[in-house]
C-alpha atoms as a PDB file:
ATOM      1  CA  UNK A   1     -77.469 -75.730  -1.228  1.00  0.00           C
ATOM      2  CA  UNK A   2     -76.988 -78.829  -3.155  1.00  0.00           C
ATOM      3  CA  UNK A   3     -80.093 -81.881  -4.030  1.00  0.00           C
ATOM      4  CA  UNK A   4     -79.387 -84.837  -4.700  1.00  0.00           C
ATOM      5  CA  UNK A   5     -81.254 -87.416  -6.176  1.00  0.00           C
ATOM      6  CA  UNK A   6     -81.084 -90.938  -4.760  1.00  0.00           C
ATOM      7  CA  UNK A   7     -80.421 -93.204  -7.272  1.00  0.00           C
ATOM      8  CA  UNK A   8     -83.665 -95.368  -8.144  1.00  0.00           C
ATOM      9  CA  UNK A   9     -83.865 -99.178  -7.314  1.00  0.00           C
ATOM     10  CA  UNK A  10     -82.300-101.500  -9.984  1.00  0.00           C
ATOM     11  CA  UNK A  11     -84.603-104.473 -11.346  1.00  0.00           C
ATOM     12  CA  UNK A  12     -83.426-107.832  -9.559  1.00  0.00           C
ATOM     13  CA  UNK A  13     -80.246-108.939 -11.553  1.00  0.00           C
ATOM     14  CA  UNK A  14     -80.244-111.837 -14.425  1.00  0.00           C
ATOM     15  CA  UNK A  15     -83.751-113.036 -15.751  1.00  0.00           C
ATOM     16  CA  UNK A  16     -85.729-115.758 -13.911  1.00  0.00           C
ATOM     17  CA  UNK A  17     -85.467-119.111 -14.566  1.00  0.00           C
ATOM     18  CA  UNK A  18     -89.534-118.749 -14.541  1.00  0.00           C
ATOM     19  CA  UNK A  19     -89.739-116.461 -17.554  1.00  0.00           C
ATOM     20  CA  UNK A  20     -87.593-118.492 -19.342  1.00  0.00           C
ATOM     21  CA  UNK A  21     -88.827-121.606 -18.939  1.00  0.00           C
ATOM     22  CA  UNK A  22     -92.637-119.889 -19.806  1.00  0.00           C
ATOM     23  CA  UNK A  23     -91.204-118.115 -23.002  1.00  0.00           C
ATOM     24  CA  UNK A  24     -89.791-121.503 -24.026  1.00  0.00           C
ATOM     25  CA  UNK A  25     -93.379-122.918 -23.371  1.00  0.00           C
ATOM     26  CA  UNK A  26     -94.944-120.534 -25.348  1.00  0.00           C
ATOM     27  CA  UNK A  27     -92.410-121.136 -28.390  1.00  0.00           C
ATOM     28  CA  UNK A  28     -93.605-125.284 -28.081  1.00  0.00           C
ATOM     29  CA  UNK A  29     -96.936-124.183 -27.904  1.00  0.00           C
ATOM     30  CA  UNK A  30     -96.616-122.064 -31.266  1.00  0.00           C
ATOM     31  CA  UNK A  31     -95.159-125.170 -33.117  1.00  0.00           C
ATOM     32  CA  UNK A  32     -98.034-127.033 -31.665  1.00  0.00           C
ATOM     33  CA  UNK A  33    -100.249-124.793 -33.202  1.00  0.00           C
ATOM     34  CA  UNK A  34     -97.931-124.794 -36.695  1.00  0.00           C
ATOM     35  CA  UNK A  35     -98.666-128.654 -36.579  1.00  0.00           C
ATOM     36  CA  UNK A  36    -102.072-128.168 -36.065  1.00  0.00           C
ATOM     37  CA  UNK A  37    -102.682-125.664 -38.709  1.00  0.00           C
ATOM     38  CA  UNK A  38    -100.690-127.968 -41.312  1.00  0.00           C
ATOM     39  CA  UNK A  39    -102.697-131.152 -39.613  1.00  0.00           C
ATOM     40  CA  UNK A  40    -105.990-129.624 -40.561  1.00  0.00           C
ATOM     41  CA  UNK A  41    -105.017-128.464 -44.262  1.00  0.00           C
ATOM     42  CA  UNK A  42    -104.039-131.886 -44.485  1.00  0.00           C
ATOM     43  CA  UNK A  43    -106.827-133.564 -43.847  1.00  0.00           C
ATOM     44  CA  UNK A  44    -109.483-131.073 -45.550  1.00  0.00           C
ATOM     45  CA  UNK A  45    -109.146-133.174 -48.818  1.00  0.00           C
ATOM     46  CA  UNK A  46    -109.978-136.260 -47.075  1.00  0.00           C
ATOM     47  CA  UNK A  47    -112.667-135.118 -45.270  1.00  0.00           C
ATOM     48  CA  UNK A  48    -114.560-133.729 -48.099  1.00  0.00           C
ATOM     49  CA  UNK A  49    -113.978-136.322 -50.404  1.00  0.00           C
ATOM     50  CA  UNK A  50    -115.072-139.205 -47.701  1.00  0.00           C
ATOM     51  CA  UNK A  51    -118.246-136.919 -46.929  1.00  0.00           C
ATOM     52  CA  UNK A  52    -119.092-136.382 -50.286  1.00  0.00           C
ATOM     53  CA  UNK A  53    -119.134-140.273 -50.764  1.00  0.00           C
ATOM     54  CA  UNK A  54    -121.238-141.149 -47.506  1.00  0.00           C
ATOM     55  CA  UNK A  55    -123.358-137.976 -48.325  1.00  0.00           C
ATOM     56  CA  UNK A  56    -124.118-139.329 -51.893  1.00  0.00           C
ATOM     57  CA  UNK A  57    -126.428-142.400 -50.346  1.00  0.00           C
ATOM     58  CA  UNK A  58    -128.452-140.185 -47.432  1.00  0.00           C
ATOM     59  CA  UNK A  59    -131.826-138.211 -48.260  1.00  0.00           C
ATOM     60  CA  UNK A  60    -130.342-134.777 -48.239  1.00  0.00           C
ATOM     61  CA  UNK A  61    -130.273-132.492 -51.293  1.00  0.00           C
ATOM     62  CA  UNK A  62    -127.165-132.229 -53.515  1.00  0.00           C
ATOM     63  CA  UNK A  63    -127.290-128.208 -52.606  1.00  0.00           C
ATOM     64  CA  UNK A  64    -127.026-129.333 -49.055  1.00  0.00           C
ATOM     65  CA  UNK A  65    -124.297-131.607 -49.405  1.00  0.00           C
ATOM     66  CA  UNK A  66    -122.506-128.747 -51.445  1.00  0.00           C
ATOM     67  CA  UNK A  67    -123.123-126.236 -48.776  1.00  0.00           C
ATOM     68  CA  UNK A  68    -121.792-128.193 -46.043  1.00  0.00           C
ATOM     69  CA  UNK A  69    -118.743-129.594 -48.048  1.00  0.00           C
ATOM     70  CA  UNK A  70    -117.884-125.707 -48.714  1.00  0.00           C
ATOM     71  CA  UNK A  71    -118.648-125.161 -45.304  1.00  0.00           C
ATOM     72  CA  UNK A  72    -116.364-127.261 -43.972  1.00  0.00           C
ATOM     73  CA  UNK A  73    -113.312-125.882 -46.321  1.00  0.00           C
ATOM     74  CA  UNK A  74    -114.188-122.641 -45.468  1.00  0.00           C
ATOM     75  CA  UNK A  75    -114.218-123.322 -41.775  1.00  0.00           C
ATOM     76  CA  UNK A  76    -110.296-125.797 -42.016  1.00  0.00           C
ATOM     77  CA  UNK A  77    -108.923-122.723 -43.830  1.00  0.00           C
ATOM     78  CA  UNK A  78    -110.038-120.029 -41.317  1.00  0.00           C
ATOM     79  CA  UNK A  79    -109.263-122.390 -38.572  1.00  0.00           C
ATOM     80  CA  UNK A  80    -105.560-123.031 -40.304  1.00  0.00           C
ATOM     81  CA  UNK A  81    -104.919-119.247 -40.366  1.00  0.00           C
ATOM     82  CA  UNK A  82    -105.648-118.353 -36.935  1.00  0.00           C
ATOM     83  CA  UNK A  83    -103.616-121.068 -35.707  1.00  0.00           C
ATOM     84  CA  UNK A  84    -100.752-119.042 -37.788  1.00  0.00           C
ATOM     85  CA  UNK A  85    -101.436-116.135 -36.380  1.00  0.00           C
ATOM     86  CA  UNK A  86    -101.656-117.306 -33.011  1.00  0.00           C
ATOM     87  CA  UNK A  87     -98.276-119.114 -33.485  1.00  0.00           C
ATOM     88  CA  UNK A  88     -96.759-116.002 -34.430  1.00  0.00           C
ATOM     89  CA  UNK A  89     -98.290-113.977 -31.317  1.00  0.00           C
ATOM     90  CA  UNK A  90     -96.988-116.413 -28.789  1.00  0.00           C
ATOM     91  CA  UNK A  91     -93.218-115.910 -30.185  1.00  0.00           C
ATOM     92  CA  UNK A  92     -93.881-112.273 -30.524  1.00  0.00           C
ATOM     93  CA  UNK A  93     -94.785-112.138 -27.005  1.00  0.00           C
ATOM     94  CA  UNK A  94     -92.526-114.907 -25.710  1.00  0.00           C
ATOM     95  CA  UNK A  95     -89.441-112.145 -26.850  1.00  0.00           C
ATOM     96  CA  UNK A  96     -91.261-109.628 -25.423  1.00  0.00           C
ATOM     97  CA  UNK A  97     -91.190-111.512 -21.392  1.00  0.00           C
ATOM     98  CA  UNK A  98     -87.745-111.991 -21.916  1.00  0.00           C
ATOM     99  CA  UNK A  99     -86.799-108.801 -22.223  1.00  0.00           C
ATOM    100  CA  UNK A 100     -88.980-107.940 -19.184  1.00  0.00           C
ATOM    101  CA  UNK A 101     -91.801-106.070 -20.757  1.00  0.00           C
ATOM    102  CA  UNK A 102     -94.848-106.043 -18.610  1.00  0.00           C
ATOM    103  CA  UNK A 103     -97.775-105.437 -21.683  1.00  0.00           C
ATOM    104  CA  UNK A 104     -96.075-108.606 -23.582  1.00  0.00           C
ATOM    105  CA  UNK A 105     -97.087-110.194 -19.670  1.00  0.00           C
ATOM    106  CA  UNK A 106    -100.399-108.934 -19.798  1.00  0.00           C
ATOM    107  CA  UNK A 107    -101.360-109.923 -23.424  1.00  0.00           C
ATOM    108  CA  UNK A 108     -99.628-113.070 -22.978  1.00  0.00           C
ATOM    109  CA  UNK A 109    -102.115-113.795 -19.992  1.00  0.00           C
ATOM    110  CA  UNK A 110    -105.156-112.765 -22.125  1.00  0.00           C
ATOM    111  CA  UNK A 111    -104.086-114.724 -24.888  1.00  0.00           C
ATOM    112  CA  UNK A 112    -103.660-118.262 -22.182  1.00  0.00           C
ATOM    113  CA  UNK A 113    -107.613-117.427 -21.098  1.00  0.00           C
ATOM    114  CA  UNK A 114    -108.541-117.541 -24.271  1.00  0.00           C
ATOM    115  CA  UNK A 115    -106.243-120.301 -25.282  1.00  0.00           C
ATOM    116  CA  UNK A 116    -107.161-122.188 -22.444  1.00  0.00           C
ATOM    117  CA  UNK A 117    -111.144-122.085 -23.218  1.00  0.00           C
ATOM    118  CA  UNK A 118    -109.995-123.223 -26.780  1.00  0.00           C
ATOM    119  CA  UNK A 119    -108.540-126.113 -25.916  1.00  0.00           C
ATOM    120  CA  UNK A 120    -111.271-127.056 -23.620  1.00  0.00           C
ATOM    121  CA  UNK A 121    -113.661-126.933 -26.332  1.00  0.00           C
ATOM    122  CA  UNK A 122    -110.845-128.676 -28.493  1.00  0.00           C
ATOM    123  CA  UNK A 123    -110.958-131.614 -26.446  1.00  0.00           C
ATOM    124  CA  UNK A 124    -114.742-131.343 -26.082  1.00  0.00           C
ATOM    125  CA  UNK A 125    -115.222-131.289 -29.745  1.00  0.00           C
ATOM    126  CA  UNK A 126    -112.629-133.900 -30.374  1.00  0.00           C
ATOM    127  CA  UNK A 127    -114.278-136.389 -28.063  1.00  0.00           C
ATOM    128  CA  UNK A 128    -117.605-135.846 -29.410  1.00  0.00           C
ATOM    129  CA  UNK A 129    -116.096-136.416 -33.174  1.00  0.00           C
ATOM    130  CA  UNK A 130    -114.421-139.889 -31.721  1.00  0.00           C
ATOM    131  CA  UNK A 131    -118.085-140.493 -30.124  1.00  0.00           C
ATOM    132  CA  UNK A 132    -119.928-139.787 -33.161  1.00  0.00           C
ATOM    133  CA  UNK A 133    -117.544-141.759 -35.572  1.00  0.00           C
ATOM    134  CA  UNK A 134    -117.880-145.016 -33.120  1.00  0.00           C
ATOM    135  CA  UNK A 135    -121.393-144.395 -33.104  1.00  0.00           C
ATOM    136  CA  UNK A 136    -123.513-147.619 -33.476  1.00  0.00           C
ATOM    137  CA  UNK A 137    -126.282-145.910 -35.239  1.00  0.00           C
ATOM    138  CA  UNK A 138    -126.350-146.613 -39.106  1.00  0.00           C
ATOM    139  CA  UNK A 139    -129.449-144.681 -39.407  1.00  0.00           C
ATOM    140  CA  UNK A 140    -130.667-140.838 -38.709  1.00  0.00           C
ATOM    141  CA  UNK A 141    -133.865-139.593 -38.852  1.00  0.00           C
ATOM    142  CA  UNK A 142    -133.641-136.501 -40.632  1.00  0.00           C
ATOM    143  CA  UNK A 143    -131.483-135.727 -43.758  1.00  0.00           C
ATOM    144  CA  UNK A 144    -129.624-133.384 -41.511  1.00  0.00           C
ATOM    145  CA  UNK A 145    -128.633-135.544 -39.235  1.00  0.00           C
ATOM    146  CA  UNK A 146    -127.523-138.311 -41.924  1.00  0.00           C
ATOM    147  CA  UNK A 147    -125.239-135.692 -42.874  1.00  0.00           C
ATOM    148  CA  UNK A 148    -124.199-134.549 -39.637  1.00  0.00           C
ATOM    149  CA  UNK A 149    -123.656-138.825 -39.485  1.00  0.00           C
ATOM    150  CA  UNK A 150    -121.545-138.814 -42.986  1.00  0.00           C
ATOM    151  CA  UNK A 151    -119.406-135.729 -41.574  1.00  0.00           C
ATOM    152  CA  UNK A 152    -118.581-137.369 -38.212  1.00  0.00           C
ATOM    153  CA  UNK A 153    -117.517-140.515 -40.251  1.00  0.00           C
ATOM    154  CA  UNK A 154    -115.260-138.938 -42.473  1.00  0.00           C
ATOM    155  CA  UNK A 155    -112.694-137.561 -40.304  1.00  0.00           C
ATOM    156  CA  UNK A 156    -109.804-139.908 -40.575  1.00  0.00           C
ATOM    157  CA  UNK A 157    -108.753-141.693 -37.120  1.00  0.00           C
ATOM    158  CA  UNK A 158    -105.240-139.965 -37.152  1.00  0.00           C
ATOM    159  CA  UNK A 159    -106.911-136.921 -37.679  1.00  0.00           C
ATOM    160  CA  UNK A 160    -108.604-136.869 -34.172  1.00  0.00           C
ATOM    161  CA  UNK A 161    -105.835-138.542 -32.518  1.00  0.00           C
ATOM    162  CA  UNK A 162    -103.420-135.782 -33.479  1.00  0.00           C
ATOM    163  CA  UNK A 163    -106.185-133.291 -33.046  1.00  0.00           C
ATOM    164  CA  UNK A 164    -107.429-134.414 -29.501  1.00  0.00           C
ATOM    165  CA  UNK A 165    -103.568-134.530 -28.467  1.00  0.00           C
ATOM    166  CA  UNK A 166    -102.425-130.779 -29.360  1.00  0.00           C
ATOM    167  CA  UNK A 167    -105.107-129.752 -27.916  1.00  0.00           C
ATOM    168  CA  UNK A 168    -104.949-131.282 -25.041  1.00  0.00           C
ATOM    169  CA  UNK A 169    -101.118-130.572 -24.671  1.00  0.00           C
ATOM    170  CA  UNK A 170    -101.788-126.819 -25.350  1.00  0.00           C
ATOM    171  CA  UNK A 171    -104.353-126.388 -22.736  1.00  0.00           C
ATOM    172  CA  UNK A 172    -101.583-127.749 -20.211  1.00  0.00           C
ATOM    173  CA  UNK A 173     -99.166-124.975 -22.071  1.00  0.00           C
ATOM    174  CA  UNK A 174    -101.336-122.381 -21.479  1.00  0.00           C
ATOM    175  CA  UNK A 175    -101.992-123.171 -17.676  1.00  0.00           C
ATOM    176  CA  UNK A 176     -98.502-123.798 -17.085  1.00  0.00           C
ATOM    177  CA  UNK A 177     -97.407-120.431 -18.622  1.00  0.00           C
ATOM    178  CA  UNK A 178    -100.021-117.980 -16.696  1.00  0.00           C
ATOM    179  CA  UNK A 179     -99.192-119.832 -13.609  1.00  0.00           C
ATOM    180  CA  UNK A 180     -94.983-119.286 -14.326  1.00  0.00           C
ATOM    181  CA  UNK A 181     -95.246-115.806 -15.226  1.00  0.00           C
ATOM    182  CA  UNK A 182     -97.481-114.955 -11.998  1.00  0.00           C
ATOM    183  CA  UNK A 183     -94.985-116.181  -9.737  1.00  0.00           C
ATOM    184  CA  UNK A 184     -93.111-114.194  -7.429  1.00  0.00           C
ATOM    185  CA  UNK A 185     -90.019-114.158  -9.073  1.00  0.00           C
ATOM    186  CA  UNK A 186     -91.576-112.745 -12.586  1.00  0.00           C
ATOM    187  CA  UNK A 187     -93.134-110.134 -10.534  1.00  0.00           C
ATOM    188  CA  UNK A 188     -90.339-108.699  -9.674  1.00  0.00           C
ATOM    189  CA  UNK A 189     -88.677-109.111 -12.912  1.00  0.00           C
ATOM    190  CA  UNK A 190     -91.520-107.299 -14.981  1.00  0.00           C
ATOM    191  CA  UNK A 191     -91.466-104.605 -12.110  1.00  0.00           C
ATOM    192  CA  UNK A 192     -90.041-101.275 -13.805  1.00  0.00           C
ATOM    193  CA  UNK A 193     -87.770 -99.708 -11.369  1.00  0.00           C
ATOM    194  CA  UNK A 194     -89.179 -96.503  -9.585  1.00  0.00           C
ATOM    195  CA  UNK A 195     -88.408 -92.716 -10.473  1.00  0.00           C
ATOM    196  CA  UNK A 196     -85.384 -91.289  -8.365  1.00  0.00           C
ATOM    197  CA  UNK A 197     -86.790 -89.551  -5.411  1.00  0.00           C
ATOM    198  CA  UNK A 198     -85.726 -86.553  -3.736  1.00  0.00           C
ATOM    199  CA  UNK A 199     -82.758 -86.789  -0.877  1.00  0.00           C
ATOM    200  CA  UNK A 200     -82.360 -83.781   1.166  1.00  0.00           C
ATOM    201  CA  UNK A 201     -78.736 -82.542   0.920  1.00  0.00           C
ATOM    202  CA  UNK A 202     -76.193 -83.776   3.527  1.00  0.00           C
ATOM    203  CA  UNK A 203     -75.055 -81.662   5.877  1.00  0.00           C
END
């Protein structure tokens, strides 16, 4: 008596125009975020500078304007290295969908939830900058808020422009690649072909 072992179902042929055209996504999205990591070094120097100078003719403390100044270096070079690491993830995992592997689809769908609430609160925090800078008040009430007035009104205009626009670009990235790798088509692609199963012999 002979078995035989039918042979197991081969993935669907070639790689979907789908996963592609996310991976490629993903690898825009990554040079966004390379932009946006050199766009905020950039402007750090600026920033602090023009603060120091509106800071200097407010009520607050010269410890206070030193701890927010440091603050806010602290916060662009932090910012500036997760950007870099996130660029690096998203080509890392963009190779990985290519060659079909279904965890590089799963972390690449955690990573455009998280992306995604990001560059919400990009946007959010990039429109409430532009607010604040256009702000008609000359005056705050508090020392804190004069210098939560001299920050807003040292971020340069190109800075917020460029800022507002990544972010807002990268949110659509994000959206567009969880949608393109949950199609039908990637499904199948990422499925990993089932063991052989047993055939009884024939007769």
């Amino acid at each position: 008596m002979s078995y035989a072992l039918a042979p197991p179902p081969e993935r669907e042929p070639g790689r979907p125009v789908a996963v592609t055209l996310a991976s490629l996504i993903m690898c825009v999205i990554a040079g966004l975020a390379l932009v946006s990591a050199i766009t905020t070094l950039a402007a750090m120097g600026s920033i602090v500078a023009g603060f120091r100078e509106r800071a200097a003719g407010t009520d607050a403390t010269p410890a206070d304007i030193d701890n927010l100044a440091a603050a806010v270096r602290v916060i662009s070079i932090v910012a500036a290295i997760v950007l870099l690491i996130v660029a690096v993830a998203l080509v890392a995992l963009a190779v990985g969908n290519l060659r079909g592997s279904n965890l590089s689809r799963i972390l690449t769908w955690v990573l455009c939830g998280l992306g995604v609430l990001c560059g919400c609160c990009g946007v959010v925090g990039t429109l409430g900058e532009a607010r604040a800078v256009f702000s008609t008040s000359d005056t705050a009430a508090t020392p804190a808020e004069q210098l939560g007035q001299a920050l807003s009104e040292s971020y340069p205009g190109w800075w917020l422009g460029v800022n507002g626009t990544l972010s807002g670009l990268g949110l659509l990235g994000y959206i567009a690649v969880a949608v393109l790798l949950a199609l039908p088509t990637a499904n199948a692609f990422f499925r990993k072909p089932a063991p052989p199963t047993w055939q009884p012999p024939a007769r």
